[in-house]
C-alpha atoms as a PDB file:
ATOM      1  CA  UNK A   1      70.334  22.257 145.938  1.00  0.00           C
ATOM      2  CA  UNK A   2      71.105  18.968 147.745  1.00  0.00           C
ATOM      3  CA  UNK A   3      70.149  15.633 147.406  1.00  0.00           C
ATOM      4  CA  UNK A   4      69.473  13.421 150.594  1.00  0.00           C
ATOM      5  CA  UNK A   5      68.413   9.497 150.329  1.00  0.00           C
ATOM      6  CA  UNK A   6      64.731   8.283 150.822  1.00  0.00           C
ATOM      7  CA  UNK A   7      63.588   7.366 154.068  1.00  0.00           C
ATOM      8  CA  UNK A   8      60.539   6.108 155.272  1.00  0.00           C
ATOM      9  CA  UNK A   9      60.597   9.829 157.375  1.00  0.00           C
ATOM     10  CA  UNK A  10      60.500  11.548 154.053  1.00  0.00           C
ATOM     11  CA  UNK A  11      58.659   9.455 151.812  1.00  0.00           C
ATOM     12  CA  UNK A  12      55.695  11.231 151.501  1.00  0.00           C
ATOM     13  CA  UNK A  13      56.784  14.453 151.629  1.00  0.00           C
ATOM     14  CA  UNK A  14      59.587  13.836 148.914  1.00  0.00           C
ATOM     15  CA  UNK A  15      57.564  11.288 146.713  1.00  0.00           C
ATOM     16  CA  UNK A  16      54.231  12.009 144.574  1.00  0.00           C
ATOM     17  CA  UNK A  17      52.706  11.259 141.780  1.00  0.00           C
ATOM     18  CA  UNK A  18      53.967  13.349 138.617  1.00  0.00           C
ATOM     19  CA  UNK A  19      51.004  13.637 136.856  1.00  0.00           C
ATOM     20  CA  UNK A  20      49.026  15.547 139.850  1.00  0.00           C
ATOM     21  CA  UNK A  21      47.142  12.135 140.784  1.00  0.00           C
ATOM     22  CA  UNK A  22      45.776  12.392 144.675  1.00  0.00           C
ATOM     23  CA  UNK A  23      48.323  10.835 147.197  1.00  0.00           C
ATOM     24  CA  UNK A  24      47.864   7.256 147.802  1.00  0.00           C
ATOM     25  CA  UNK A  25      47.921   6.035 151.151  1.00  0.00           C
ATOM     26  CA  UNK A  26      48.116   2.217 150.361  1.00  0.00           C
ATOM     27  CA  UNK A  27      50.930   3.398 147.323  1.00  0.00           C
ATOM     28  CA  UNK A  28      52.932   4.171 150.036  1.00  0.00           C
ATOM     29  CA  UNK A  29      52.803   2.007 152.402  1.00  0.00           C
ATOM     30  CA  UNK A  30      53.613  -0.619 149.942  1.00  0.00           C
ATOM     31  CA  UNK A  31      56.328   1.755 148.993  1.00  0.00           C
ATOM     32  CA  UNK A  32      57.464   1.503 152.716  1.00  0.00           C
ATOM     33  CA  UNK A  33      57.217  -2.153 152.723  1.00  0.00           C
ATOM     34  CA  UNK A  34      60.134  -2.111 149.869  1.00  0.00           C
ATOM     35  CA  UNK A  35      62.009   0.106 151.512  1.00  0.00           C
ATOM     36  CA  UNK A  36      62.134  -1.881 154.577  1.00  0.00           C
ATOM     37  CA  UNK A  37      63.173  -4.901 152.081  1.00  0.00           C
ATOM     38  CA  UNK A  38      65.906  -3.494 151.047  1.00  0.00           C
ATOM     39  CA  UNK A  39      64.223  -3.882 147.085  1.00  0.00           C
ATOM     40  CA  UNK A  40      63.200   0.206 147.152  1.00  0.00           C
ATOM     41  CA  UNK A  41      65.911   2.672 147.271  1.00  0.00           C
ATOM     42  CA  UNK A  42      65.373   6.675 146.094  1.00  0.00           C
ATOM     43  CA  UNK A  43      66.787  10.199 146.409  1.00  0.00           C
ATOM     44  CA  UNK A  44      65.221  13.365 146.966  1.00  0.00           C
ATOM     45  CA  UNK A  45      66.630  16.645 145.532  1.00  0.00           C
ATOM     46  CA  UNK A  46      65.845  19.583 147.533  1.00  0.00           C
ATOM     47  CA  UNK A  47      65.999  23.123 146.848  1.00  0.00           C
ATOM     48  CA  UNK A  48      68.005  25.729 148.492  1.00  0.00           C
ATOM     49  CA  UNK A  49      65.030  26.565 150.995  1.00  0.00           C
ATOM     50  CA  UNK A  50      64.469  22.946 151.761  1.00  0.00           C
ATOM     51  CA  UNK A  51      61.767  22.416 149.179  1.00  0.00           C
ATOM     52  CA  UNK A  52      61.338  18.786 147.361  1.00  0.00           C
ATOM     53  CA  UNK A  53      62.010  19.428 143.796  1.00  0.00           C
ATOM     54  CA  UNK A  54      62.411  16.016 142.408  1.00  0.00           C
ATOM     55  CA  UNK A  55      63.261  12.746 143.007  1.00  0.00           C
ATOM     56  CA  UNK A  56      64.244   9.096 141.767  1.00  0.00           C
ATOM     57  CA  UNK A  57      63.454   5.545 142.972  1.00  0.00           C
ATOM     58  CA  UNK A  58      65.390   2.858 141.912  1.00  0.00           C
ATOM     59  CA  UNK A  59      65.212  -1.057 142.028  1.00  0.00           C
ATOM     60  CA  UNK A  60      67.193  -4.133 142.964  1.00  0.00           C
ATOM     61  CA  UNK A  61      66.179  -6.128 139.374  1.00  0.00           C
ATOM     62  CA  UNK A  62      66.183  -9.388 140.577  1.00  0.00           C
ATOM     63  CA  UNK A  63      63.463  -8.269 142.999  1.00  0.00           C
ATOM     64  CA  UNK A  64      61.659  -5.952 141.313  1.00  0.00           C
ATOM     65  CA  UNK A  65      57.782  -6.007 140.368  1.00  0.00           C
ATOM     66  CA  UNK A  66      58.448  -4.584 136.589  1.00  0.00           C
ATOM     67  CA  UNK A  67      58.156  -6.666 133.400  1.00  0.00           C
ATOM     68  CA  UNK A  68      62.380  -6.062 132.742  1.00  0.00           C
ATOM     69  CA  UNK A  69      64.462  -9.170 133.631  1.00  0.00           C
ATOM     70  CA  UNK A  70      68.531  -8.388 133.914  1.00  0.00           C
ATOM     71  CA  UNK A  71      71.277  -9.724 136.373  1.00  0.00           C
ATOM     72  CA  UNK A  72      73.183  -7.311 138.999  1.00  0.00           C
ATOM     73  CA  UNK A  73      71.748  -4.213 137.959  1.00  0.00           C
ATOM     74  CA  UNK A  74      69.499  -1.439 140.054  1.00  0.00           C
ATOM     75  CA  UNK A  75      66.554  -0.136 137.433  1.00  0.00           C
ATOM     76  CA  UNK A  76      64.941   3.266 138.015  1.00  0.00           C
ATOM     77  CA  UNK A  77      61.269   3.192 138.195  1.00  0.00           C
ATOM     78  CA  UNK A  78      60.244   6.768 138.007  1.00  0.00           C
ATOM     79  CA  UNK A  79      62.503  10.074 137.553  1.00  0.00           C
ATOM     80  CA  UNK A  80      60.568  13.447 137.725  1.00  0.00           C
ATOM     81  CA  UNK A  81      61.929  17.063 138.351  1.00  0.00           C
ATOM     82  CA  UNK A  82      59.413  19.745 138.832  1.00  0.00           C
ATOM     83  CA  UNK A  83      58.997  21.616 135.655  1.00  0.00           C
ATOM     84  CA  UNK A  84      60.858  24.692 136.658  1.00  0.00           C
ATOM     85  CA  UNK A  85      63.479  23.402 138.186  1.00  0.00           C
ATOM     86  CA  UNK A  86      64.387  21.616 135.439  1.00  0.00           C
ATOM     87  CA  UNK A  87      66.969  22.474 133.111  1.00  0.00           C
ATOM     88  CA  UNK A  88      69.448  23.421 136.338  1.00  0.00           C
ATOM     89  CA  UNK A  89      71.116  19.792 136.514  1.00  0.00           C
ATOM     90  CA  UNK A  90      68.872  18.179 139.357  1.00  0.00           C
ATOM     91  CA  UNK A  91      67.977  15.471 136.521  1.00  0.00           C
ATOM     92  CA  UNK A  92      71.330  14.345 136.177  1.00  0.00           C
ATOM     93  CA  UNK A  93      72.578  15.090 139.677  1.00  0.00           C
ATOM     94  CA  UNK A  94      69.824  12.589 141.138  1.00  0.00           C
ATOM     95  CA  UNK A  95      70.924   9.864 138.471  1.00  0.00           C
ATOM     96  CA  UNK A  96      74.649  10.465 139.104  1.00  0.00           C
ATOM     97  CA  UNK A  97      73.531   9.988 143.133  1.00  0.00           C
ATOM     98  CA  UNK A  98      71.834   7.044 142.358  1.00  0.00           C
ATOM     99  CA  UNK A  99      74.650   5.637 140.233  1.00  0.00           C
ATOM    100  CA  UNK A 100      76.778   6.150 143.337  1.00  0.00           C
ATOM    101  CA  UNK A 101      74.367   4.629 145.500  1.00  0.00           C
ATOM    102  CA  UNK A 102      73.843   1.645 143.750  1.00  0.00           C
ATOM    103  CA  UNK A 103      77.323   0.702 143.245  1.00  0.00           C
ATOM    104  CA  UNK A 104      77.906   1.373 147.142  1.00  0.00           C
ATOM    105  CA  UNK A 105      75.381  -1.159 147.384  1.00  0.00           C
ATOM    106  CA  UNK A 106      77.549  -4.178 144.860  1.00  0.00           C
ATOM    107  CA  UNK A 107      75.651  -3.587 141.621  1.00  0.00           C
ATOM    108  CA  UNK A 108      77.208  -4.247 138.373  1.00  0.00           C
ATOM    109  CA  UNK A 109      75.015  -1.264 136.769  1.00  0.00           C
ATOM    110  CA  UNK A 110      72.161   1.086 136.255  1.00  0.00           C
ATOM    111  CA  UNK A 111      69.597   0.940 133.737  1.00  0.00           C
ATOM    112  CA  UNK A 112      66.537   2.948 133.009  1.00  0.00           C
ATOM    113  CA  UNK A 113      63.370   3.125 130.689  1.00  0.00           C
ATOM    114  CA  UNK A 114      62.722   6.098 128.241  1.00  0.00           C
ATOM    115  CA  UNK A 115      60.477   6.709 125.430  1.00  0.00           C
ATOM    116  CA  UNK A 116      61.803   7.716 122.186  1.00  0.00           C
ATOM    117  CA  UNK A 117      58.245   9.186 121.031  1.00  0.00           C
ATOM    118  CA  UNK A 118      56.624  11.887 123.542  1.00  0.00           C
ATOM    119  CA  UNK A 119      53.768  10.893 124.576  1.00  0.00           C
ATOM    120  CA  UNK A 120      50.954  13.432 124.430  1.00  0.00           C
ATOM    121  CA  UNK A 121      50.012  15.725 127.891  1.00  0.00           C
ATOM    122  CA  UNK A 122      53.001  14.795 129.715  1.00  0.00           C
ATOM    123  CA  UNK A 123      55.233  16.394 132.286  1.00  0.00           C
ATOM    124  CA  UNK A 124      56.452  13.198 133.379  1.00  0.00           C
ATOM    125  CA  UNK A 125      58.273  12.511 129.743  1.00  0.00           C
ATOM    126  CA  UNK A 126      61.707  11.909 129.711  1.00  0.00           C
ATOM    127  CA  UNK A 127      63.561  11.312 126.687  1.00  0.00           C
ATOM    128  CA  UNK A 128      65.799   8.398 125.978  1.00  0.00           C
ATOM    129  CA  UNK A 129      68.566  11.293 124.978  1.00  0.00           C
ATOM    130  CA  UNK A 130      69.056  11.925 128.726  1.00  0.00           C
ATOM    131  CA  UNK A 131      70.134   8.667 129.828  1.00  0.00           C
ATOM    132  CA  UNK A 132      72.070   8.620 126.344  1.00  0.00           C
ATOM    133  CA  UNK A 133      73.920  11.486 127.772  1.00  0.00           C
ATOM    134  CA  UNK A 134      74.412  10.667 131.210  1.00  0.00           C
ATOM    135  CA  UNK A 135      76.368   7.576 129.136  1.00  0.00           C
ATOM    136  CA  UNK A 136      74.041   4.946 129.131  1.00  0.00           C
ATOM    137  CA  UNK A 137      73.807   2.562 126.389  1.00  0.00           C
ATOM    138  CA  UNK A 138      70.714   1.795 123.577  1.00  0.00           C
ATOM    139  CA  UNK A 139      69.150  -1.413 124.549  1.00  0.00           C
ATOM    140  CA  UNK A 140      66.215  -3.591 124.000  1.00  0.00           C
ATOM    141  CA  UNK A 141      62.884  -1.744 122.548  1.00  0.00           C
ATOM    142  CA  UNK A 142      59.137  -2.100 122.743  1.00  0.00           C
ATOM    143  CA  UNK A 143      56.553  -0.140 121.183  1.00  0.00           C
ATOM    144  CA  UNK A 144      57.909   3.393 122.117  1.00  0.00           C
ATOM    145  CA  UNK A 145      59.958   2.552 124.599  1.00  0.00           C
ATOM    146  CA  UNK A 146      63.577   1.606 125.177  1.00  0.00           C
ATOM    147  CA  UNK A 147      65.766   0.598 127.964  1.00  0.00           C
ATOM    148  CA  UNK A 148      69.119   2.025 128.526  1.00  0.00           C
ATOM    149  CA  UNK A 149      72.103   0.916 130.511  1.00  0.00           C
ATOM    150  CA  UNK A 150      75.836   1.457 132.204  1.00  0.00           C
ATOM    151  CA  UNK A 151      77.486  -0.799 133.389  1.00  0.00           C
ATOM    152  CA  UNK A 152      80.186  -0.276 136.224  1.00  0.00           C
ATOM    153  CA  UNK A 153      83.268  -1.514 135.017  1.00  0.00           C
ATOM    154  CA  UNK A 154      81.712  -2.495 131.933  1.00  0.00           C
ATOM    155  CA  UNK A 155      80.141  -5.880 133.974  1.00  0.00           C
ATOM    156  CA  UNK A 156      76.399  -5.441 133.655  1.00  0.00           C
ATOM    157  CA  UNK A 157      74.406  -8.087 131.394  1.00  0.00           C
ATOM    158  CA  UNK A 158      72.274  -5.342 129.404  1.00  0.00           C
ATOM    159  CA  UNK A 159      68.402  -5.964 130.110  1.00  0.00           C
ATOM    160  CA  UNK A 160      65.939  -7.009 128.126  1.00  0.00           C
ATOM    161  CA  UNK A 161      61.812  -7.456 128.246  1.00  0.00           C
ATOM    162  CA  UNK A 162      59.867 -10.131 129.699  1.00  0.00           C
ATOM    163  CA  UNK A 163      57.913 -12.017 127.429  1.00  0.00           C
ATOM    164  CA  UNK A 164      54.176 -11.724 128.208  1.00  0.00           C
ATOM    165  CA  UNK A 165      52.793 -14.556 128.996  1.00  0.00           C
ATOM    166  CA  UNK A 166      48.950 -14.091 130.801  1.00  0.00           C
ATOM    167  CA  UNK A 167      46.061 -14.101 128.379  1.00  0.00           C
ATOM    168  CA  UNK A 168      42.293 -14.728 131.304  1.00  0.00           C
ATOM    169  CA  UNK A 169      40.592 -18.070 130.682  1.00  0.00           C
ATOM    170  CA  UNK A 170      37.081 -16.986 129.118  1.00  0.00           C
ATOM    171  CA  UNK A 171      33.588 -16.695 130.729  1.00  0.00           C
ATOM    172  CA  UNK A 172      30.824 -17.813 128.888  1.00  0.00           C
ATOM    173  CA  UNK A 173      28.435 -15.672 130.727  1.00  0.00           C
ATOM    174  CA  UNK A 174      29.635 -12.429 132.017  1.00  0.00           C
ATOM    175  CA  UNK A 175      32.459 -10.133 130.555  1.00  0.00           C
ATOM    176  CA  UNK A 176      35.451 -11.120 132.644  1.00  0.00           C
ATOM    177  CA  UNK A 177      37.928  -8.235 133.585  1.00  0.00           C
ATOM    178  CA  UNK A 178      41.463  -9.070 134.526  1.00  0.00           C
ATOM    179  CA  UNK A 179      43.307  -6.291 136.540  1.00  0.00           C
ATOM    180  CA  UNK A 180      47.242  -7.257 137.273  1.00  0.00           C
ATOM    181  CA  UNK A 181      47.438  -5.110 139.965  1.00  0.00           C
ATOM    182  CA  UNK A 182      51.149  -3.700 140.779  1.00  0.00           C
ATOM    183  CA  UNK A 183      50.999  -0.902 143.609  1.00  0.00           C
ATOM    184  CA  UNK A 184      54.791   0.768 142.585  1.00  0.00           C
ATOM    185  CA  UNK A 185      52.648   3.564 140.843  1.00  0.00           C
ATOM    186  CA  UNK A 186      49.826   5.624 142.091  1.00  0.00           C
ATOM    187  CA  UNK A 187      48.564   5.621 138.825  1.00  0.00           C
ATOM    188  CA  UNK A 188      48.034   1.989 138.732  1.00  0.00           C
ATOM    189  CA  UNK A 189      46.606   2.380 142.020  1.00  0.00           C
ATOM    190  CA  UNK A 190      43.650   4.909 140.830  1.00  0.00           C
ATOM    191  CA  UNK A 191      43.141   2.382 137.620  1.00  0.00           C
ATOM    192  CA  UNK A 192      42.778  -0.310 139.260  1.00  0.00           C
ATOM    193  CA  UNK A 193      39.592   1.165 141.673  1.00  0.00           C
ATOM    194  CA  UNK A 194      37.800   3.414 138.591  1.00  0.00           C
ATOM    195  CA  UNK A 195      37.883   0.014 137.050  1.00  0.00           C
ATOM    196  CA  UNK A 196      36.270  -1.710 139.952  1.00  0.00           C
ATOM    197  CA  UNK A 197      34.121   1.439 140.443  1.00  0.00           C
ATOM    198  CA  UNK A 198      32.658   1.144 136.993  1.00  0.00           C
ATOM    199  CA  UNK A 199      32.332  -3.134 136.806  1.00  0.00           C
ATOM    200  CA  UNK A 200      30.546  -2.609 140.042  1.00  0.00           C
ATOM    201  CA  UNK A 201      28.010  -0.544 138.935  1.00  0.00           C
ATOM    202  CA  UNK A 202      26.912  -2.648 135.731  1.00  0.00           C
ATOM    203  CA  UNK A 203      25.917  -5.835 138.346  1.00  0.00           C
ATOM    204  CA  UNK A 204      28.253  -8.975 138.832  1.00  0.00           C
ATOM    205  CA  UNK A 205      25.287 -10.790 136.668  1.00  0.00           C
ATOM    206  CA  UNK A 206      26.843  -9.225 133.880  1.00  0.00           C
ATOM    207  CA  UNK A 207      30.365  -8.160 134.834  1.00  0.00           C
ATOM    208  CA  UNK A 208      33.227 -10.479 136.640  1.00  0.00           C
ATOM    209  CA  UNK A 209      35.919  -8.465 138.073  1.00  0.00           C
ATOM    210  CA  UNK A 210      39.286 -10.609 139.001  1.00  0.00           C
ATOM    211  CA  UNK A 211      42.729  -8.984 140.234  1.00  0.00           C
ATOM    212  CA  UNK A 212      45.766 -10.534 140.322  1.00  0.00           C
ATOM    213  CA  UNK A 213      48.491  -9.339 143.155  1.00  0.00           C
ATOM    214  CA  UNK A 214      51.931  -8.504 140.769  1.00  0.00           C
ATOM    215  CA  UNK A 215      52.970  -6.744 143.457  1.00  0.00           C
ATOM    216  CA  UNK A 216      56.455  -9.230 144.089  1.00  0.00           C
ATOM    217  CA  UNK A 217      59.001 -10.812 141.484  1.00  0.00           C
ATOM    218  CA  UNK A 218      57.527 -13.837 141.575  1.00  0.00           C
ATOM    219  CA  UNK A 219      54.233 -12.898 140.180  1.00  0.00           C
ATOM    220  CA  UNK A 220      55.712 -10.703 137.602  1.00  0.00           C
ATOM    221  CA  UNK A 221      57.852 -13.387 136.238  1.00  0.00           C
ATOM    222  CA  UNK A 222      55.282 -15.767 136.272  1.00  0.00           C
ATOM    223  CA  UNK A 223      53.203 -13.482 133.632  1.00  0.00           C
ATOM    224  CA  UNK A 224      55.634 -11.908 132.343  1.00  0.00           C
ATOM    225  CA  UNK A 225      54.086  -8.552 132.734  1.00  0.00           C
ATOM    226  CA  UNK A 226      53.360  -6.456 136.110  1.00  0.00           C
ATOM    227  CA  UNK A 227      50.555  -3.985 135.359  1.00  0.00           C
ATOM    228  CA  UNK A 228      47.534  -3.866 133.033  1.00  0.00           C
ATOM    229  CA  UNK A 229      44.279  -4.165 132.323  1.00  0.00           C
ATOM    230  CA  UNK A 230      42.025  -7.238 130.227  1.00  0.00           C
ATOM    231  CA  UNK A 231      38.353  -6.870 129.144  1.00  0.00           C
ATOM    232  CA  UNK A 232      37.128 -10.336 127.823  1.00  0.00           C
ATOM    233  CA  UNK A 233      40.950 -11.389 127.464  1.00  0.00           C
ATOM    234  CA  UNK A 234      41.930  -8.446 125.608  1.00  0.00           C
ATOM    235  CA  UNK A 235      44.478  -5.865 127.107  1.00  0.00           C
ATOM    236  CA  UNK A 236      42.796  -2.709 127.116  1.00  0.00           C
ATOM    237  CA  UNK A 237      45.166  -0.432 129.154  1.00  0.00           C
ATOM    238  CA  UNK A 238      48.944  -0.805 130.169  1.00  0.00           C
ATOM    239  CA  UNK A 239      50.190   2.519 130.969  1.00  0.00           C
ATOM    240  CA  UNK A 240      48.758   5.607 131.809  1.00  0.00           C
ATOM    241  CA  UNK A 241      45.837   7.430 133.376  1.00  0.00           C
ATOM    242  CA  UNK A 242      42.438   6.141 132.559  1.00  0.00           C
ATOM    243  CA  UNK A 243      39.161   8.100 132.508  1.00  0.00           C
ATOM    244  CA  UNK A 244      35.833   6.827 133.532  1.00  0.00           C
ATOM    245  CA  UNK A 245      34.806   7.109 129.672  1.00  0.00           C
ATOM    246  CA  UNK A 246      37.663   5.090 128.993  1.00  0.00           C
ATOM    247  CA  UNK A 247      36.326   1.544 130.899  1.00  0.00           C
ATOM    248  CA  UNK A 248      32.871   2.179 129.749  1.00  0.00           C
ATOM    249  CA  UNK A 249      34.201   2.223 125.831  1.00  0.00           C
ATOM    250  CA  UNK A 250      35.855  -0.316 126.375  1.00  0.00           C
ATOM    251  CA  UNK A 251      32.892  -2.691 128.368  1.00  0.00           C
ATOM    252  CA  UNK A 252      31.195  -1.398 125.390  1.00  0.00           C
ATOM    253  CA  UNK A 253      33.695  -2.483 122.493  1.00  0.00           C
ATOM    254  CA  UNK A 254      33.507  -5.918 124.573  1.00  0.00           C
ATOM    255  CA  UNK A 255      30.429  -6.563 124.945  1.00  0.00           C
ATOM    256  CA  UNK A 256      29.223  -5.989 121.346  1.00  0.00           C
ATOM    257  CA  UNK A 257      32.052  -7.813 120.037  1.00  0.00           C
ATOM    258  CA  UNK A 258      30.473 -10.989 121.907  1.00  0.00           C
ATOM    259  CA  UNK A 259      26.788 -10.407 120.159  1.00  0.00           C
ATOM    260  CA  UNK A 260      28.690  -9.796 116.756  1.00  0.00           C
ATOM    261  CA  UNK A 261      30.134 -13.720 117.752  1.00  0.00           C
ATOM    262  CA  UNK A 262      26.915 -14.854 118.801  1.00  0.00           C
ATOM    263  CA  UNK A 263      25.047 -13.705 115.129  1.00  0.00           C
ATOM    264  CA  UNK A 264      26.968 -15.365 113.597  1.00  0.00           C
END
C-alpha cells in the first residue's frame, strides 16, 4: 500500500462518494476550486497494484464550509476505506499522513467528527473509538455525533459547534422550501436537485423553492449551519441520502399542518 497526496490529476479517480451515489461533476469541480485555495487538502491510499482503496480530505477550519468553528486546526471532512481493505491499517495510515501533512502545513491540530451510535445501512460509519485510538481527545457532542481532537504540542483550542442560527421568513401563500446548499458532499449535491425535481413538479403557484449558497466560511458562519433542508421553516433533512418519497412526505406533513392552522 502507499499513500500519495490529492491532486487535482487524481481527484476523481481517488475521490467518490461512499455510499455508491453517481459521480458529481459540479462536486468536483468545486472540490478543485478548494484545492486550488489552498482550503482542500486529501490523501489517497492505494493498493499494491495501484488501485484507490481509500482516502481522506481534510480542512483548513477557519475556512471551511462546515458548521464546526475552532482556531489553528485542519478538520477531516470525510474518511472512507473500501470495505475489504479495511481492517489492514489504511484507516489509520491515511489519518497519521494527514496528521503529518497538516502540521507541515503550521497547524496546531487535527480534529475529526464521529458518531457514537451507528447509523443504520452504512458503510461510510466510522466510530468515534477510532479517532479515540489514533489519540484524539472526546469533545463537544450533538445528537449522535461527537468531535474529537489532537493537538500538536498540546496547542490546539478543542472545537466546538456552531450555533444554528437560520430559521426562512414565512410565505403566506405557497409552502416555502429553504435548501442551504454546501457542494463538499455529493450527497448534498443529489439532495439538493431531487428536492428541486419534486417542488418543480407540484407548480411554483403552490411551491417556492429558495437556495442559499453555504458553499464559503462566510455563509456558514453567518447561519451557523452549512447543509440542510426547510419545508415551511421546519428542518426536514440534515444529513444523509434522501428518497423521492422522502420530500413528498414531507410537502405532505407541511402542507396539512397549514390547513390544520387554518381550521382553527
Amino acid at each position: 500500500m502507499r499513500i500519495e497526496q490529492l491532486s487535482v490529476e487524481n481527484l476523481r479517480e481517488g475521490i467518490y462518494c461512499p455510499r455508491g451515489l453517481a459521480r458529481s461533476e459540479e462536486g468536483y469541480v468545486q472540490l478543485e476550486a478548494w484545492l486550488d485555495g489552498a482550503i482542500l487538502r486529501g490523501q489517497i491510499a492505494r493498493s499494491d497494484a495501484g488501485e484507490p482503496v481509500g482516502f481522506i480530505l481534510y480542512y483548513k477550519l477557519e475556512d471551511m464550509p462546515l458548521e464546526v468553528d475552532g482556531s489553528g486546526l485542519y478538520m477531516v471532512q470525510c474518511l472512507f476505506v473500501k470495505p475489504e481493505f479495511q481492517d489492514q491499517g489504511v484507516g489509520r495510515a491515511l489519518v497519521e499522513t494527514a496528521m503529518s501533512d497538516s502540521l507541515g502545513c503550521g497547524a496546531q491540530g487535527l480534529a475529526a467528527e464521529a458518531h457514537h451510535t451507528p447509523p443504520m445501512d452504512r458503510i461510510d460509519y466510522l466510530p468515534g473509538t477510532f479517532y479515540q485510538h489514533m489519540g484524539m481527545t472526546v469533545g463537544e457532542s450533538r445528537g449522535t455525533a461527537t468531535l474529537y481532537y489532537l493537538g500538536f504540542g498540546g496547542s490546539a483550542c478543542p472545537p466546538r459547534y456552531l450555533d444554528p442560527r437560520f430559521q426562512p421568513p414565512p410565505d403566506a401563500t405557497r409552502i416555502r422550501i429553504d435548501i442551504l446548499d454546501c457542494r463538499r458532499c455529493y450527497t448534498a449535491v443529489r439532495n439538493r436537485e431531487l428536492v428541486k425535481e419534486v417542488a418543480e413538479s407540484l407548480g411554483e403557484e403552490n411551491v417556492s423553492v429558495v437556495v442559499h449558497d453555504q458553499n464559503s466560511r462566510a455563509a456558514v458562519l453567518d447561519k451557523g449551519m452549512s447543509s440542510g433542508v426547510f419545508i415551511d421553516g421546519k428542518l426536514t433533512f440534515f444529513q444523509g441520502p434522501i428518497t423521492e418519497e422522502d420530500v413528498w412526505s414531507a410537502i405532505q406533513t407541511a402542507a396539512s399542518a397549514r390547513k390544520r392552522g387554518s381550521d382553527r
